[in-house]
Protein backbone atom coordinates (compact mmCIF):
# COMPACT_ATOMS: atom_id res chain seq x y z
CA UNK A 1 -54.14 -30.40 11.84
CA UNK A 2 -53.57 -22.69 9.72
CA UNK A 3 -56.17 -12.38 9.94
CA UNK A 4 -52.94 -13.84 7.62
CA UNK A 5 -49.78 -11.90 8.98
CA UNK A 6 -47.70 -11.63 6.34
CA UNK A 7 -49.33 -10.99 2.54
CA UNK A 8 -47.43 -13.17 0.10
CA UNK A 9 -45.63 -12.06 -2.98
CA UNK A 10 -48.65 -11.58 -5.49
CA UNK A 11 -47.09 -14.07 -8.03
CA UNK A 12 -47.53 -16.76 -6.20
CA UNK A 13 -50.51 -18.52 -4.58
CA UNK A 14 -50.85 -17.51 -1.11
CA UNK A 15 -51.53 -20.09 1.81
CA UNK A 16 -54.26 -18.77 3.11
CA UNK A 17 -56.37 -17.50 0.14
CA UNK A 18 -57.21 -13.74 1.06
CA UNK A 19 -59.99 -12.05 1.53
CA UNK A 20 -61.79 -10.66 -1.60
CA UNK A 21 -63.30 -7.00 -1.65
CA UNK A 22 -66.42 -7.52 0.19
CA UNK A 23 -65.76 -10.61 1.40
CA UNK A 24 -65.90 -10.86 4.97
CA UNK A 25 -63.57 -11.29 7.53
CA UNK A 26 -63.26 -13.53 10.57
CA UNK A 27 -63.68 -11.44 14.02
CA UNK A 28 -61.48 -12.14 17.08
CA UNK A 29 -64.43 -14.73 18.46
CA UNK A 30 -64.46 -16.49 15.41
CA UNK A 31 -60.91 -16.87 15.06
CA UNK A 32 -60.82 -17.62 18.61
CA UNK A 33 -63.50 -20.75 18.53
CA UNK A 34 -62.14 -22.15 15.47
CA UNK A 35 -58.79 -22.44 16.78
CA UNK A 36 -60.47 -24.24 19.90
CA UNK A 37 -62.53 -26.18 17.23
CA UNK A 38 -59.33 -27.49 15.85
CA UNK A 39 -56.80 -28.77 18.71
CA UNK A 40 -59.93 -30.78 19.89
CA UNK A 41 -61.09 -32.08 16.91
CA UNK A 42 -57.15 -32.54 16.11
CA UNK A 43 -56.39 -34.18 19.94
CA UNK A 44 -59.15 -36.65 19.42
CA UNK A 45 -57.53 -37.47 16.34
CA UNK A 46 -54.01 -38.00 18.15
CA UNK A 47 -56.02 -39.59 20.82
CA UNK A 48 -57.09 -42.55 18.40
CA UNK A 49 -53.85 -42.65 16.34
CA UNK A 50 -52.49 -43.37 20.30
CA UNK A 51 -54.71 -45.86 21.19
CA UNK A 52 -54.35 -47.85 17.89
CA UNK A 53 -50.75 -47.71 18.29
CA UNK A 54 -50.12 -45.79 15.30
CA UNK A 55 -48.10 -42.90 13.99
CA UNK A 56 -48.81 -40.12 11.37
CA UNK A 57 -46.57 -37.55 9.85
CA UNK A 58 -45.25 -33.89 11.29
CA UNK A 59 -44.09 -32.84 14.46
CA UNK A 60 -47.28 -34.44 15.81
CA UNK A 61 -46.09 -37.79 14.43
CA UNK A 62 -42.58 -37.53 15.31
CA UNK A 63 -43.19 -36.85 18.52
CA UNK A 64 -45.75 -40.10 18.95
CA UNK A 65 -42.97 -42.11 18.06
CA UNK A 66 -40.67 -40.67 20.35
CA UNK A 67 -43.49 -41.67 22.93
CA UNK A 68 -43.50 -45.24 22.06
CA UNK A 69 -39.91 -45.15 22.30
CA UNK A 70 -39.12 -43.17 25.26
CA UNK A 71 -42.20 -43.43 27.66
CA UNK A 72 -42.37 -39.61 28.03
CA UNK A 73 -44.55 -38.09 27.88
CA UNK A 74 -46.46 -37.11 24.72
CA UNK A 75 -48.23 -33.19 25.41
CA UNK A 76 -43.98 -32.77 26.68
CA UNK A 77 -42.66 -34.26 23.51
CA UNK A 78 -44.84 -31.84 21.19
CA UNK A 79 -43.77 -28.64 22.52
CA UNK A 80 -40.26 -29.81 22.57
CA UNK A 81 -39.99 -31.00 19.37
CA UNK A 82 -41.93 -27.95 18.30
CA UNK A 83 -40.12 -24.86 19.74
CA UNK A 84 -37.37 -24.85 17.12
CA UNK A 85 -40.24 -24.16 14.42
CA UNK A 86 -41.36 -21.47 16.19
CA UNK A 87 -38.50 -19.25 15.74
CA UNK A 88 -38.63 -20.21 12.18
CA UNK A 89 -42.48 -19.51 12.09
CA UNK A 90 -41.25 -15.82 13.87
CA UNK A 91 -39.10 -15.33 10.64
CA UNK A 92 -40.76 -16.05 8.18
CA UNK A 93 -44.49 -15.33 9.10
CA UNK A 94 -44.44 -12.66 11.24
CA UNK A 95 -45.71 -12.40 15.40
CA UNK A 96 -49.02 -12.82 14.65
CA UNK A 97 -48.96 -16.18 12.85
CA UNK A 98 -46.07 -16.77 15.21
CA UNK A 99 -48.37 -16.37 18.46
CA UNK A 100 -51.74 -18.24 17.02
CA UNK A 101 -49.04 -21.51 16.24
CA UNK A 102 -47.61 -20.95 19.64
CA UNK A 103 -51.06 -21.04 21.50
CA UNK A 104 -52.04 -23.74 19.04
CA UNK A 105 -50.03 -26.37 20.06
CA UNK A 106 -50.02 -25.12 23.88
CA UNK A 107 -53.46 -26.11 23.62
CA UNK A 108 -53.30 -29.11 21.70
CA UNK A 109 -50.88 -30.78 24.24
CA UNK A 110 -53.19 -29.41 27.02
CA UNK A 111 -56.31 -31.44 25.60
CA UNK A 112 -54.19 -34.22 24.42
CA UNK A 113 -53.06 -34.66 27.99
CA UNK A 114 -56.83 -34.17 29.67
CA UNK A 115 -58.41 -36.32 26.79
CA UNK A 116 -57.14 -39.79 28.14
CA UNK A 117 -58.87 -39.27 31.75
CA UNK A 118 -61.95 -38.54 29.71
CA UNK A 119 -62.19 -40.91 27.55
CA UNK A 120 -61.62 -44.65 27.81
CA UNK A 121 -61.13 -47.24 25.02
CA UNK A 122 -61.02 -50.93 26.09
CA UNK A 123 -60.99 -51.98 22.15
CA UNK A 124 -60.17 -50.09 19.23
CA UNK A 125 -59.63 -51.51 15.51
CA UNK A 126 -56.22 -50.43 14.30
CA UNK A 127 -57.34 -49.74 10.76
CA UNK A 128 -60.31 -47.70 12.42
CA UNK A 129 -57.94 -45.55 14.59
CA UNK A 130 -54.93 -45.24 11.94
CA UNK A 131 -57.66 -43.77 9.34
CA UNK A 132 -60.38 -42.23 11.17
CA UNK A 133 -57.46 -40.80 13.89
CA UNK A 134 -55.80 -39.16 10.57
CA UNK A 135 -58.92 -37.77 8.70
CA UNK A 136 -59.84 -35.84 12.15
CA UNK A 137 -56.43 -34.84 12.53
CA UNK A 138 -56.45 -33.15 9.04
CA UNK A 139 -60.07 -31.65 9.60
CA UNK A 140 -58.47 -29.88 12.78
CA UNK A 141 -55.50 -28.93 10.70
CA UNK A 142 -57.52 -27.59 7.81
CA UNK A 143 -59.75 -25.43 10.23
CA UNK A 144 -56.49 -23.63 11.96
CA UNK A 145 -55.14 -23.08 8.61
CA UNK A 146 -58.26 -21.03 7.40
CA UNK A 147 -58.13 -19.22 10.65
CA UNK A 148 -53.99 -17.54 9.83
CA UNK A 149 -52.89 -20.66 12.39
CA UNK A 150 -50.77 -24.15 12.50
CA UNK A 151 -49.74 -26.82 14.50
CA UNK A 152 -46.22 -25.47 14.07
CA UNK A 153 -43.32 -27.92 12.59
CA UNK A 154 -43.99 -29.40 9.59
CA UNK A 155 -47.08 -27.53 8.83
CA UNK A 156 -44.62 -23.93 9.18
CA UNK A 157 -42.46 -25.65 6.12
CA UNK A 158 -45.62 -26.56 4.13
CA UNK A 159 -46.88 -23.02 4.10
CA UNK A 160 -44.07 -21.40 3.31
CA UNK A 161 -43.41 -23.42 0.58
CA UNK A 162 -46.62 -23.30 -0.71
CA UNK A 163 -46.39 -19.31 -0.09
CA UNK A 164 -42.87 -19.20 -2.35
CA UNK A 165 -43.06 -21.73 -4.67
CA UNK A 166 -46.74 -22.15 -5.34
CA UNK A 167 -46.41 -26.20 -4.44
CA UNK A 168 -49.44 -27.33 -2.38
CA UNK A 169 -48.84 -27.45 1.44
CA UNK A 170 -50.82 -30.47 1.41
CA UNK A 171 -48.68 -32.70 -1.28
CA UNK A 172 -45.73 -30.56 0.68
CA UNK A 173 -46.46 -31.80 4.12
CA UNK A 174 -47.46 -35.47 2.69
CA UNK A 175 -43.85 -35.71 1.34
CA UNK A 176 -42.82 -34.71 4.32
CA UNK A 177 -44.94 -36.68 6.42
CA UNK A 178 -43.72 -40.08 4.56
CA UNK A 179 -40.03 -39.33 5.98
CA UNK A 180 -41.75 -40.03 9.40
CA UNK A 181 -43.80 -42.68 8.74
CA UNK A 182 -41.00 -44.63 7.01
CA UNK A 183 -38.82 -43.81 10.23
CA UNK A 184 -41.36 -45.00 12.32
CA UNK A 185 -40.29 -48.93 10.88
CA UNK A 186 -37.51 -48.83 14.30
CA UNK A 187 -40.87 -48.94 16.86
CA UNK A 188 -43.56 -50.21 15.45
CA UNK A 189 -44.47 -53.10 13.27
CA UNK A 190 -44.18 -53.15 9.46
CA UNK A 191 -48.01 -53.69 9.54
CA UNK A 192 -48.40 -50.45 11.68
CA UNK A 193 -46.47 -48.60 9.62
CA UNK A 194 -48.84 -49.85 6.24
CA UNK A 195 -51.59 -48.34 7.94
CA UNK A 196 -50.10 -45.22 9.61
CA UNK A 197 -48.69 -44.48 6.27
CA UNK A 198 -52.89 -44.69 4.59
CA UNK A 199 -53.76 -43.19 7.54
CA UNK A 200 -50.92 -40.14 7.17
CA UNK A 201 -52.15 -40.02 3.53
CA UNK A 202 -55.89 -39.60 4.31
CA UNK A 203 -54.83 -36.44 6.38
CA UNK A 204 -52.79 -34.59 3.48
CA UNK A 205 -55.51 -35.50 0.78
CA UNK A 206 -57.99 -33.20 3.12
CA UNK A 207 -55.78 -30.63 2.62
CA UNK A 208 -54.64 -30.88 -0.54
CA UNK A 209 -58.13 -31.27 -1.57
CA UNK A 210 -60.03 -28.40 0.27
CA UNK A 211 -56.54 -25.89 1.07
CA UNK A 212 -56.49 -23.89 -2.24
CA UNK A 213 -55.80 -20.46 -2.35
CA UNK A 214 -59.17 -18.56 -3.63
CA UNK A 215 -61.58 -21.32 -2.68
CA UNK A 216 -62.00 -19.70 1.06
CA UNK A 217 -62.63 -15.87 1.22
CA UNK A 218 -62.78 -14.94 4.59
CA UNK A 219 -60.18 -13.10 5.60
């Protein structure tokens, strides 16, 4: 639903709180199994937003809609849609953020595309899938966050923001996120959109709520 490579300016709160003397600091194997931890738990959020016919915000969302409009595939759509961020992730965050976001979504559109032949759903409530689809989604997000990673996109321009003007990259991304979900009123149905837009709001309270700088120490 993101150790940090480049140390913001020390006025301003820094997106990934940093480690405090003493505190300790994630190794390679847990950085490596959280970022695993969160494109699942993330893809099996997409995965229900998919099969309830909804949307949610970011590139993720954007990309779900283009989907629904399109046919193409959607593990295609979210490293197209993605790739410009990356340079912009490369600028402004360094190679080491740059290559955890890369891998990121490379494996998010891997298990988004395997998920489907493992899982079948011959019902789903759309109020169920919009919400619960969402609140995994920002669980994922909020993992690869505290592990120096994103899902790329929107999540790049949260961060940053949060890393130069101090605003939270939750209420960032949920403005953000809105844009889409209001956009997404040319494919789906005005009732869709109600509940991909409580759904897209679920995901950005998570990390509002639980992504403040100094609340998690490992570094």
């Amino acid at each position: 639903m993101t150790t940090s490579p480049v140390l913001p300016d020390s006025s301003v709160p820094a997106p990934l709180p940093l480690a405090v003397s003493g505190a300790p600091r994630h190794t390679i194997v847990e950085d490596v199994l959280a970022i695993l931890t969160g494109t699942i738990t993330t893809s099996l959020g997409l995965f229900l937003l998919k099969s309830a016919g909804a949307v949610t915000g970011g590139t993720a969302g954007l990309s779900l809609l283009v989907s629904y409009a399109t046919s193409l595939p959607f593990p295609v759509l979210l490293l197209a849609v993605n790739a410009p961020f990356f340079v912009l992730a490369f600028w402004k965050k360094g190679v080491s953020f740059t290559i955890r976001t890369i891998i990121t979504v490379g494996l998010l559109s891997l298990f988004s595309a395997i998920i489907p032949s493992m899982v079948s759903l011959e019902h789903i409530n759309p109020v169920f899938g919009a919400l619960v689809g969402n609140l995994l989604a920002g669980v994922g997000m909020l993992i690869l966050f505290r592990h120096g990673s994103s899902l790329g996109g929107f999540n790049v321009l949260a961060l940053l923001m949060q890393e130069k003007f101090g605003w939270r990259a939750g209420y960032v991304q949920m403005v953000l996120d809105v844009t889409v979900v209001l956009a997404s009123f040319a494919v789906v149905s005005p009732w869709t959109v109600l509940l991909s837009a409580l759904g897209a709001a679920v995901l950005n309270v998570v990390l509002a709520l639980n992504h403040r700088p100094g609340r998690y120490v490992a570094g």
